[in-house]
N, C-alpha and C. Protein backbone atom coordinates (compact mmCIF):
# COMPACT_ATOMS: atom_id res chain seq x y z
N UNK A 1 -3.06 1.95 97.06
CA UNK A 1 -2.16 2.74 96.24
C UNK A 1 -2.90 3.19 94.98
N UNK A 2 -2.64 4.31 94.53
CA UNK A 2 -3.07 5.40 93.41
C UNK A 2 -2.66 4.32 92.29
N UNK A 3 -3.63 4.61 91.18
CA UNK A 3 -3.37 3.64 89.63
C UNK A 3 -2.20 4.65 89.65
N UNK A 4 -1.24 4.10 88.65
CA UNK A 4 -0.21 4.52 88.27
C UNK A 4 -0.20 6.04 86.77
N UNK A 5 -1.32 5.67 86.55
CA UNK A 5 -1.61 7.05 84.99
C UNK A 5 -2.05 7.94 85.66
N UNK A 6 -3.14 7.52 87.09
CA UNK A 6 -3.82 8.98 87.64
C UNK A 6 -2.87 9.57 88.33
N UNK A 7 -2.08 8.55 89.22
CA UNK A 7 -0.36 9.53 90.08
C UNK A 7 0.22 10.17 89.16
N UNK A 8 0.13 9.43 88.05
CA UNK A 8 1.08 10.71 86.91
C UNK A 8 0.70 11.87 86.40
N UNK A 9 -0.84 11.87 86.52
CA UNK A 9 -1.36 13.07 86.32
C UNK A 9 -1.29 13.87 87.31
N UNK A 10 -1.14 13.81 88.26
CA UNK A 10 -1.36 14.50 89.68
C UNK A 10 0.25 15.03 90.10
N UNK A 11 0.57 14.12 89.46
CA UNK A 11 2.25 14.68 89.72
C UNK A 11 2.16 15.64 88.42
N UNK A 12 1.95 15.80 87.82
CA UNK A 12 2.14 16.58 86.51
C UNK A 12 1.29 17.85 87.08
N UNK A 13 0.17 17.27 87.59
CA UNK A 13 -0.25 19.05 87.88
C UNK A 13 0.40 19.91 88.91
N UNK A 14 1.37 19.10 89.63
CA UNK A 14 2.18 19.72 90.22
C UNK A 14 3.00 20.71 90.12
N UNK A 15 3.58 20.47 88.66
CA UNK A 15 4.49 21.08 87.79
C UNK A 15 3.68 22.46 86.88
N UNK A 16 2.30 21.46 87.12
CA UNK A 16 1.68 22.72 86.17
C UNK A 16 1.51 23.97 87.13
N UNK A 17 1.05 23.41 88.67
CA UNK A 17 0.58 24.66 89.16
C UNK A 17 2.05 25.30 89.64
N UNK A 18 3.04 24.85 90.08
CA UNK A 18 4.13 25.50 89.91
C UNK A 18 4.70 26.61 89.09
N UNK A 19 3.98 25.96 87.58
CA UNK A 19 4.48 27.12 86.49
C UNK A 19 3.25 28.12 86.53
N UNK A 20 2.53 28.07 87.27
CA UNK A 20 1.07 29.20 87.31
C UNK A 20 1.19 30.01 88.30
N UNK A 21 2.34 29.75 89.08
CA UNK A 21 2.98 30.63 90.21
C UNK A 21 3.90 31.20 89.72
N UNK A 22 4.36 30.88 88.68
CA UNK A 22 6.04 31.88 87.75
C UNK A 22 4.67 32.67 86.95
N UNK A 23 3.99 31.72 86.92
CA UNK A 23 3.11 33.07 85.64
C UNK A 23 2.35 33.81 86.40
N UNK A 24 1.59 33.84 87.51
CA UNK A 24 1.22 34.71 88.10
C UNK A 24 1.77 35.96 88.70
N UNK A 25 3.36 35.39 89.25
CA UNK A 25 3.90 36.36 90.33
C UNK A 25 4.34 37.46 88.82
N UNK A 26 4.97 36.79 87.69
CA UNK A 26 5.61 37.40 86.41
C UNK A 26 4.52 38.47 85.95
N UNK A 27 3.00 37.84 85.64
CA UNK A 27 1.97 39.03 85.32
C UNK A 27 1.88 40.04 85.94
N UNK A 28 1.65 39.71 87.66
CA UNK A 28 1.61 40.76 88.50
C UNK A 28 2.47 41.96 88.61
N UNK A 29 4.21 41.49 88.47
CA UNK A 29 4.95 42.56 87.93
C UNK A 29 5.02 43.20 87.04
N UNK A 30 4.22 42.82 86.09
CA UNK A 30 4.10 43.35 84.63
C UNK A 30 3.42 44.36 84.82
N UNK A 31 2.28 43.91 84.97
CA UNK A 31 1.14 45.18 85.72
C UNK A 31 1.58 46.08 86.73
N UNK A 32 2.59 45.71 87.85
CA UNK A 32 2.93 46.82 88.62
C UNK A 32 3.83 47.83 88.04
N UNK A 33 5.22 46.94 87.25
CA UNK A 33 6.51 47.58 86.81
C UNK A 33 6.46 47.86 85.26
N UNK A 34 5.25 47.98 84.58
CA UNK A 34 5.13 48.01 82.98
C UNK A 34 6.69 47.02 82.78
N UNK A 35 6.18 46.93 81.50
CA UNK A 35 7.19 46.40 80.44
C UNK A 35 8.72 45.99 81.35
N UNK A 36 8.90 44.73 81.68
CA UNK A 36 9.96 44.33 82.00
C UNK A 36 10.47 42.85 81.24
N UNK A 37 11.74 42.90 80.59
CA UNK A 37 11.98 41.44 79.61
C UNK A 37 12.09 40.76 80.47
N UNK A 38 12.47 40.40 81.38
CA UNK A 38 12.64 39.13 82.28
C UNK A 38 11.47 39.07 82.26
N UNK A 39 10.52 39.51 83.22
CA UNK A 39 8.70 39.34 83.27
C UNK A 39 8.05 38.69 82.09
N UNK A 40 8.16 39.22 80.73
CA UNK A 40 7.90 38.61 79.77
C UNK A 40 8.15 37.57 79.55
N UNK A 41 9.59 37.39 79.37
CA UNK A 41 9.98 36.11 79.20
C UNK A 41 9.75 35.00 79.85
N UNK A 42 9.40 35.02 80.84
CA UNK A 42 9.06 34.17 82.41
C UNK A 42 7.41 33.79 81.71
N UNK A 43 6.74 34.95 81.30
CA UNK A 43 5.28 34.42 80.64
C UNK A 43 5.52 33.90 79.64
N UNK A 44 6.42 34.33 78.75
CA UNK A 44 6.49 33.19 77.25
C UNK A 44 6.88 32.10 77.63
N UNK A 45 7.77 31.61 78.71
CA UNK A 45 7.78 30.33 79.00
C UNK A 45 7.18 29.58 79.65
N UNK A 46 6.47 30.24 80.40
CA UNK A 46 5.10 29.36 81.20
C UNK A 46 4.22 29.03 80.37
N UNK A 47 3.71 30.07 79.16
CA UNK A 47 2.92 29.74 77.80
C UNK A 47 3.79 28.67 76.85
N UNK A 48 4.60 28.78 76.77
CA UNK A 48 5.26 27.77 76.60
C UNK A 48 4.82 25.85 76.89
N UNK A 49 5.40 26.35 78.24
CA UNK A 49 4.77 24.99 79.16
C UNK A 49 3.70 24.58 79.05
N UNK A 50 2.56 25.45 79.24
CA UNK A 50 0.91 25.32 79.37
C UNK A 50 0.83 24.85 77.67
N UNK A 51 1.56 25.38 76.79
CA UNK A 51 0.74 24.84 75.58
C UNK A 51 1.72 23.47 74.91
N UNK A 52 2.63 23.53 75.49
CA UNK A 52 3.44 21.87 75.43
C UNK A 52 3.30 20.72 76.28
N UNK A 53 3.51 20.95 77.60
CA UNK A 53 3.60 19.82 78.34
C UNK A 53 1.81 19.90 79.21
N UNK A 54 0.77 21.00 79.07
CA UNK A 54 -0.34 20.83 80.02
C UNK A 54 -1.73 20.45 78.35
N UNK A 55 -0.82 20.93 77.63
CA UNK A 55 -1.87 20.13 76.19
C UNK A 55 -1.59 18.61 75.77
N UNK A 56 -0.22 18.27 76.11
CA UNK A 56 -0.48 16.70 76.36
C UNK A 56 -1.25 15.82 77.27
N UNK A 57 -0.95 16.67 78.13
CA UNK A 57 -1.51 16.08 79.76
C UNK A 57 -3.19 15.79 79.34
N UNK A 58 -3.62 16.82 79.18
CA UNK A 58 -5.34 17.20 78.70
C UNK A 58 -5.55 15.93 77.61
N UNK A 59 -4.62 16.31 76.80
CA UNK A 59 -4.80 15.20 75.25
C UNK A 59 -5.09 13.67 75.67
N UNK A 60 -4.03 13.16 76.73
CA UNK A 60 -4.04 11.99 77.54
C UNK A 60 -5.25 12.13 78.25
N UNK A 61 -5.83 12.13 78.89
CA UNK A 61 -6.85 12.67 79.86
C UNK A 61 -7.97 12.41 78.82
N UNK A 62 -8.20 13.08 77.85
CA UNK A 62 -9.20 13.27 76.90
C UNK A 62 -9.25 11.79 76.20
N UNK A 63 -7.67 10.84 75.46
CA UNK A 63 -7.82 10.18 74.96
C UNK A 63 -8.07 8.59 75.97
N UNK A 64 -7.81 8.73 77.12
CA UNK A 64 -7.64 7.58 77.90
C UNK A 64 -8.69 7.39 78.80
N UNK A 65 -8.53 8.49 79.70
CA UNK A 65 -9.07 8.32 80.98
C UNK A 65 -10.64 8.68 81.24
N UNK A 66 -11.01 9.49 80.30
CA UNK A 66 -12.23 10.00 79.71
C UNK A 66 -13.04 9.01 79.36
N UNK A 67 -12.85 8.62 78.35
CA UNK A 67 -13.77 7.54 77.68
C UNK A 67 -13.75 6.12 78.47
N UNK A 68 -12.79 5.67 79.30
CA UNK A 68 -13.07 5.08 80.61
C UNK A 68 -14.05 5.68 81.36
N UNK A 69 -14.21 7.11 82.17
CA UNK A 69 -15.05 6.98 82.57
C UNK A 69 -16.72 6.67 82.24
N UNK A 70 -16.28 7.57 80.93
CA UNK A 70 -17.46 7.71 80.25
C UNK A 70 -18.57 6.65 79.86
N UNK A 71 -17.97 4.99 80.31
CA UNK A 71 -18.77 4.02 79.81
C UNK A 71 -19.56 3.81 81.39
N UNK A 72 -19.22 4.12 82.84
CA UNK A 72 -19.78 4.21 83.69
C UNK A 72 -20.34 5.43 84.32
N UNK A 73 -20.00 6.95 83.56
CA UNK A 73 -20.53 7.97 84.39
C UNK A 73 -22.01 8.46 83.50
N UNK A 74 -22.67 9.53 83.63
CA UNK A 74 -23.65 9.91 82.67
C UNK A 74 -22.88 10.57 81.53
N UNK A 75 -23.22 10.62 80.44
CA UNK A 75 -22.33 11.39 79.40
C UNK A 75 -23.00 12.78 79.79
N UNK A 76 -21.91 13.47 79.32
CA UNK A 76 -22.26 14.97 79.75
C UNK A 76 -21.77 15.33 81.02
N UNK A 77 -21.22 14.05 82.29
CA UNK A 77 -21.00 14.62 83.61
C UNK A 77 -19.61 14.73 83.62
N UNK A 78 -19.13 14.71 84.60
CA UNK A 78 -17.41 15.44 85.45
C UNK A 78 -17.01 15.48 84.00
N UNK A 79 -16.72 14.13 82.64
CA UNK A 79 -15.42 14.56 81.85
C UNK A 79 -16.14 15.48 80.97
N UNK A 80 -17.44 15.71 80.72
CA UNK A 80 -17.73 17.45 79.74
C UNK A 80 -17.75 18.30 80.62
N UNK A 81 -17.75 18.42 81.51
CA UNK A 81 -17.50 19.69 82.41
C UNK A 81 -15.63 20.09 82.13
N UNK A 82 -14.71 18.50 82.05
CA UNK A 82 -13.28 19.40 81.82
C UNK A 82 -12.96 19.25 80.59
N UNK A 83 -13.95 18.57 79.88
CA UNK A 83 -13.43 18.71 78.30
C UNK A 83 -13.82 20.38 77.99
N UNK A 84 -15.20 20.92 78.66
CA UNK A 84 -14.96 22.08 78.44
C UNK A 84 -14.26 23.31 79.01
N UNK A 85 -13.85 22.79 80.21
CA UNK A 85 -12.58 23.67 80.90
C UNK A 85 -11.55 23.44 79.64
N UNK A 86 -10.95 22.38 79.01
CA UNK A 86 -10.12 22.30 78.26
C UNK A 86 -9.89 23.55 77.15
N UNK A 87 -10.81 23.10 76.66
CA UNK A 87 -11.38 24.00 75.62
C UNK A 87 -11.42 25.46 76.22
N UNK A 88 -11.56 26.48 77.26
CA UNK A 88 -11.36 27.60 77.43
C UNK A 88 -9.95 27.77 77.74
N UNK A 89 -9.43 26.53 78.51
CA UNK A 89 -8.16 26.96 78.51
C UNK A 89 -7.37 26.98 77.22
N UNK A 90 -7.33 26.64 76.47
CA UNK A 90 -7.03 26.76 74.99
C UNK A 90 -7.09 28.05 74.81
N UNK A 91 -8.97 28.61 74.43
CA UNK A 91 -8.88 30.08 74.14
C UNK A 91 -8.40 30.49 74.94
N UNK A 92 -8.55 30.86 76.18
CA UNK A 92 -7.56 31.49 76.84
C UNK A 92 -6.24 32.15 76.39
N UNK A 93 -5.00 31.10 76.71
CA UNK A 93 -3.97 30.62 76.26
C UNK A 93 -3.76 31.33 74.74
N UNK A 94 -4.58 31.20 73.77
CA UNK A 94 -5.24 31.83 72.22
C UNK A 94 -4.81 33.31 72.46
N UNK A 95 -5.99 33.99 73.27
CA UNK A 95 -5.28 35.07 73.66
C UNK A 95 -4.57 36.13 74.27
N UNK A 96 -3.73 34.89 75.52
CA UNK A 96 -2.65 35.35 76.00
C UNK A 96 -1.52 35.67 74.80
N UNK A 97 -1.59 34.79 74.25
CA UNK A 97 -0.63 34.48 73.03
C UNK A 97 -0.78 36.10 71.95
N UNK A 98 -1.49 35.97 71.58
CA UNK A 98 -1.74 37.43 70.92
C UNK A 98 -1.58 38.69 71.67
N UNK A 99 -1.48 38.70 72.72
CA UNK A 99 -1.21 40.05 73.49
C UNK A 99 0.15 40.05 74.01
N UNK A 100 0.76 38.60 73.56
CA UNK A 100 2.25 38.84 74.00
C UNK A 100 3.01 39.31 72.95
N UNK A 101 2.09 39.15 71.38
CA UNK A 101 2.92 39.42 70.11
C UNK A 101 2.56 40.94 69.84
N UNK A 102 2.09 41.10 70.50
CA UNK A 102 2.06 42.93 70.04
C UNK A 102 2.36 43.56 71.29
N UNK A 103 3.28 43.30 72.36
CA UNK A 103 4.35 44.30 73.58
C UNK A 103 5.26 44.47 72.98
N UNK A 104 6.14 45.07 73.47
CA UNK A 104 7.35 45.52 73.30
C UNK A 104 7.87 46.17 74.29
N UNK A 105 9.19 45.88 74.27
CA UNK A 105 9.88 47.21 74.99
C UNK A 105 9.54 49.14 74.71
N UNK A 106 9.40 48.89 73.27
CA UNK A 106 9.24 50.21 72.86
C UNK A 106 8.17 50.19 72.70
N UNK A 107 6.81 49.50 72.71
CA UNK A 107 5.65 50.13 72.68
C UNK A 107 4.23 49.46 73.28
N UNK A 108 4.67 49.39 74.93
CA UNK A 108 4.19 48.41 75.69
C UNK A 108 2.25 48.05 75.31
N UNK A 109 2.34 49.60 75.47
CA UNK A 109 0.97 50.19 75.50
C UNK A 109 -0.04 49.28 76.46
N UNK A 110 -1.65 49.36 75.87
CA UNK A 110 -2.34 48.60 76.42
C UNK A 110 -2.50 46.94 76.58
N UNK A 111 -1.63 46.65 75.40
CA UNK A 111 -1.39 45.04 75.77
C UNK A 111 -1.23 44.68 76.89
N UNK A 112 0.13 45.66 77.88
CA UNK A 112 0.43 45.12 78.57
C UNK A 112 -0.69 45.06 80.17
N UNK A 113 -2.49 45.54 80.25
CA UNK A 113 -2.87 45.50 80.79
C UNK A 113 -4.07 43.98 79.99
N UNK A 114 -4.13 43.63 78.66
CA UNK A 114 -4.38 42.48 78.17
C UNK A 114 -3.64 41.37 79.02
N UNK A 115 -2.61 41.46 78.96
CA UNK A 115 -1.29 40.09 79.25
C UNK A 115 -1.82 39.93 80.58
N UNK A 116 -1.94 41.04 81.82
CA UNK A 116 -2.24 40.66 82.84
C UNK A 116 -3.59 39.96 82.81
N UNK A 117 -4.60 40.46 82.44
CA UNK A 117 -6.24 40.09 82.25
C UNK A 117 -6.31 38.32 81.69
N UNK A 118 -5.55 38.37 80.61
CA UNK A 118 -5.34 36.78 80.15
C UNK A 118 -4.71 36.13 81.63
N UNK A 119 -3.68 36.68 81.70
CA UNK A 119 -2.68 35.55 82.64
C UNK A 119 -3.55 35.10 83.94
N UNK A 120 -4.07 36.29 84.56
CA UNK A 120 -4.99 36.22 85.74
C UNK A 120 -6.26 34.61 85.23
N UNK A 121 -6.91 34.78 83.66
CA UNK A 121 -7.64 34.02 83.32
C UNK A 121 -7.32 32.68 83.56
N UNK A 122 -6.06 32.62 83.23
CA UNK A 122 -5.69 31.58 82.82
C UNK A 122 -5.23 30.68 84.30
N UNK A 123 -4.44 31.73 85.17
CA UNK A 123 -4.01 30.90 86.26
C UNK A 123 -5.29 30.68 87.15
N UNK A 124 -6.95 31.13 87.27
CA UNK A 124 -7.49 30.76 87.90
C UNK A 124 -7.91 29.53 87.25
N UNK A 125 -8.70 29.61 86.05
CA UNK A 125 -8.85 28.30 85.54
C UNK A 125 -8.62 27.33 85.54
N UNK A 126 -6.75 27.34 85.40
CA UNK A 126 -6.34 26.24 85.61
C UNK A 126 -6.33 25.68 86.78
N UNK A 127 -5.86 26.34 87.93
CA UNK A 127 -5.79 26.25 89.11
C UNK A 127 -7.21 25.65 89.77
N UNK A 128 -8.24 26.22 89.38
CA UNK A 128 -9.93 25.13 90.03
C UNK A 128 -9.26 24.00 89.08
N UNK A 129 -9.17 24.04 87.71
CA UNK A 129 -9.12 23.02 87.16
C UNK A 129 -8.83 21.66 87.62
N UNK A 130 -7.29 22.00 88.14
CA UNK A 130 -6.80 21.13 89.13
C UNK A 130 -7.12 20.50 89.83
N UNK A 131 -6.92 21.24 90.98
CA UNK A 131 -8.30 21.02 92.25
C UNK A 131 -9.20 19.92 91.86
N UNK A 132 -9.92 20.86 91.22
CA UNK A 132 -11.22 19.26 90.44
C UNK A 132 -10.94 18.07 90.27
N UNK A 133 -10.21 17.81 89.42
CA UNK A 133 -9.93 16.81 88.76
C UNK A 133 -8.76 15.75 89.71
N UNK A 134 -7.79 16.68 90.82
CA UNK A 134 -7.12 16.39 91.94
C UNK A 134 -8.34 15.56 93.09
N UNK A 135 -8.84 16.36 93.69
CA UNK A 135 -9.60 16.34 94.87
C UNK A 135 -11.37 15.83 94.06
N UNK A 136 -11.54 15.87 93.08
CA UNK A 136 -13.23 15.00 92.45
C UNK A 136 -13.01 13.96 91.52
N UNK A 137 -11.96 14.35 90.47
CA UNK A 137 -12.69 13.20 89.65
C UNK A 137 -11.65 11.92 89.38
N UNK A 138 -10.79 12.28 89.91
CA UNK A 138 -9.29 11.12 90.32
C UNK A 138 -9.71 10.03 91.41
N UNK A 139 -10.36 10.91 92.27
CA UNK A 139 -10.91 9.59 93.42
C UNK A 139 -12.13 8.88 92.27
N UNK A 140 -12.68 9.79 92.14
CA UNK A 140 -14.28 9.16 91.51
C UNK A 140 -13.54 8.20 90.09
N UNK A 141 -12.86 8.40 89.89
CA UNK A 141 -12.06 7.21 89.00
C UNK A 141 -11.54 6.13 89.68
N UNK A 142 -10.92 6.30 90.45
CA UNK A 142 -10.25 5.08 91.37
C UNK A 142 -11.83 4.45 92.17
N UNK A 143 -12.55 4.75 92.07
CA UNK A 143 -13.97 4.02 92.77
C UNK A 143 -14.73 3.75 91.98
N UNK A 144 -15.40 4.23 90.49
CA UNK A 144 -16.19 3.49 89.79
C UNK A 144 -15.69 2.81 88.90
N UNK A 145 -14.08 3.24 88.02
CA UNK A 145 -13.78 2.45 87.10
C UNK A 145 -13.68 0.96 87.63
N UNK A 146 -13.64 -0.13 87.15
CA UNK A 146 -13.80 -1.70 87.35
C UNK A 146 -12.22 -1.70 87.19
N UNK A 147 -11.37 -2.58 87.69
CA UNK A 147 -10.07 -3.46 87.78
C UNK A 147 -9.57 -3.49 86.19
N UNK A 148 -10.50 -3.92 85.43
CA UNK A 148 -9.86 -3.98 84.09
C UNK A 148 -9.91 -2.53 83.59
N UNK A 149 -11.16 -1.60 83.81
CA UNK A 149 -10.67 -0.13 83.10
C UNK A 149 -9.07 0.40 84.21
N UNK A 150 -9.20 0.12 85.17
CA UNK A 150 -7.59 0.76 85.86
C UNK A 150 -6.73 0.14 85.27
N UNK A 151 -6.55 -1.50 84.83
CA UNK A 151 -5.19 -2.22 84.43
C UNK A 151 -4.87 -1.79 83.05
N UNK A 152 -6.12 -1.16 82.35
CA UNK A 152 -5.73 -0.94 80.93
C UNK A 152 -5.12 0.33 80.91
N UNK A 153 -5.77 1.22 81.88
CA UNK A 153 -4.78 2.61 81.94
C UNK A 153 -3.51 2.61 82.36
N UNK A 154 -3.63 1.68 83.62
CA UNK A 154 -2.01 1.15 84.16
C UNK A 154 -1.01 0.56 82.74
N UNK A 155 -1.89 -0.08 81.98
CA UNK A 155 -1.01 -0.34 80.90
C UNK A 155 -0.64 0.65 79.28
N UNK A 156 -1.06 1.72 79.27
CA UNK A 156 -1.16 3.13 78.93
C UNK A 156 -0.30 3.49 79.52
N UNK A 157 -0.42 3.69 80.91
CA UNK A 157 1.09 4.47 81.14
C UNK A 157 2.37 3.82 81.23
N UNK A 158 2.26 2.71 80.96
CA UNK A 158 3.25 1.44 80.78
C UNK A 158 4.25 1.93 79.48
N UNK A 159 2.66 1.95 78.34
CA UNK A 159 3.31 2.27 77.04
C UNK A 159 3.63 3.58 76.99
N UNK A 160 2.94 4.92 77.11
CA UNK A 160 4.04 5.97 76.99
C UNK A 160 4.72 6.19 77.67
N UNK A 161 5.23 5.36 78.97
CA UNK A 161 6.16 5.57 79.40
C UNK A 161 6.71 4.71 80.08
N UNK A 162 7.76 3.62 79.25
CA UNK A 162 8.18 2.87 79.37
C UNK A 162 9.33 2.42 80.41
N UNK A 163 10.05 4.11 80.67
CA UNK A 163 10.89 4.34 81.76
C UNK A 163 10.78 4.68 83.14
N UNK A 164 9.57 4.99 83.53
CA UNK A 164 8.91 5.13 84.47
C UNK A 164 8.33 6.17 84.45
């Protein structure tokens, strides 16, 4: 059975890539049907999501599970490869965010071929992101960390989340 912090991450990217399918199919109409508020709105809330609930996820990841590996992997391997995925997805995200504050209904203009260009960025990124860290570095955690680095994460997700 899966440590209990890495199932939670994996269940969480579930949710994430879910919302990268509202943001993808939403961009794509944007780009086909110009300027539509539902479409928009569907991206402000997936940006939303990605910068609330997938910047905790990362934050956890970064503050826990990382520096676990990091005392058995080479520094510099799998967790700087997604500390720096992190970090683009951020910029990214940076300037999706700015091309959503200058659309409009009344004056879509070229943003609205920005919004697609970001969104496209963003849902591939994240999406290998996943993958990776799903299918490479979740197993490669469950096999080199030692019993006590898993029980201490098991007990991490104990504490932020006390309810299950």
């Amino acid at each position: 059975m899966m440590n209990n912090f890495l199932e939670r991450l994996m269940k969480e990217h579930q949710h994430g890539l879910a919302t990268l399918s509202i943001l993808d199919d939403a961009a794509n109409r944007l780009q086909s049907n110009g300027f539509v508020e539902e479409e928009y709105n569907r991206i402000r809330n997936a940006v939303a999501f990605i910068d609330n609930d997938i910047r905790n996820h990362n934050e956890r990841e970064e503050e826990y599970l990382f520096p676990e590996m990091e005392r058995v992997l080479p520094p510099g391997g799998p967790t700087g490869v997604m500390r720096s995925e992190h970090r683009m997805l951020w910029e990214a995200l940076e300037n999706l965010n700015r091309s959503l504050e200058h659309v409009s209904a009344e004056s879509p203009g070229e943003k609205l071929e920005d919004i697609y260009t970001n969104a496209r960025q963003i849902v591939s990124l994240l999406r290998n992101h996943i993958q990776k860290e799903d299918n490479i570095l979740f197993p490669m955690a469950e096999r080199t960390l030692s019993p006590e680095q898993l029980t201490r994460l098991e007990n991490v997700d104990k504490e932020l989340f006390p309810n299950g």
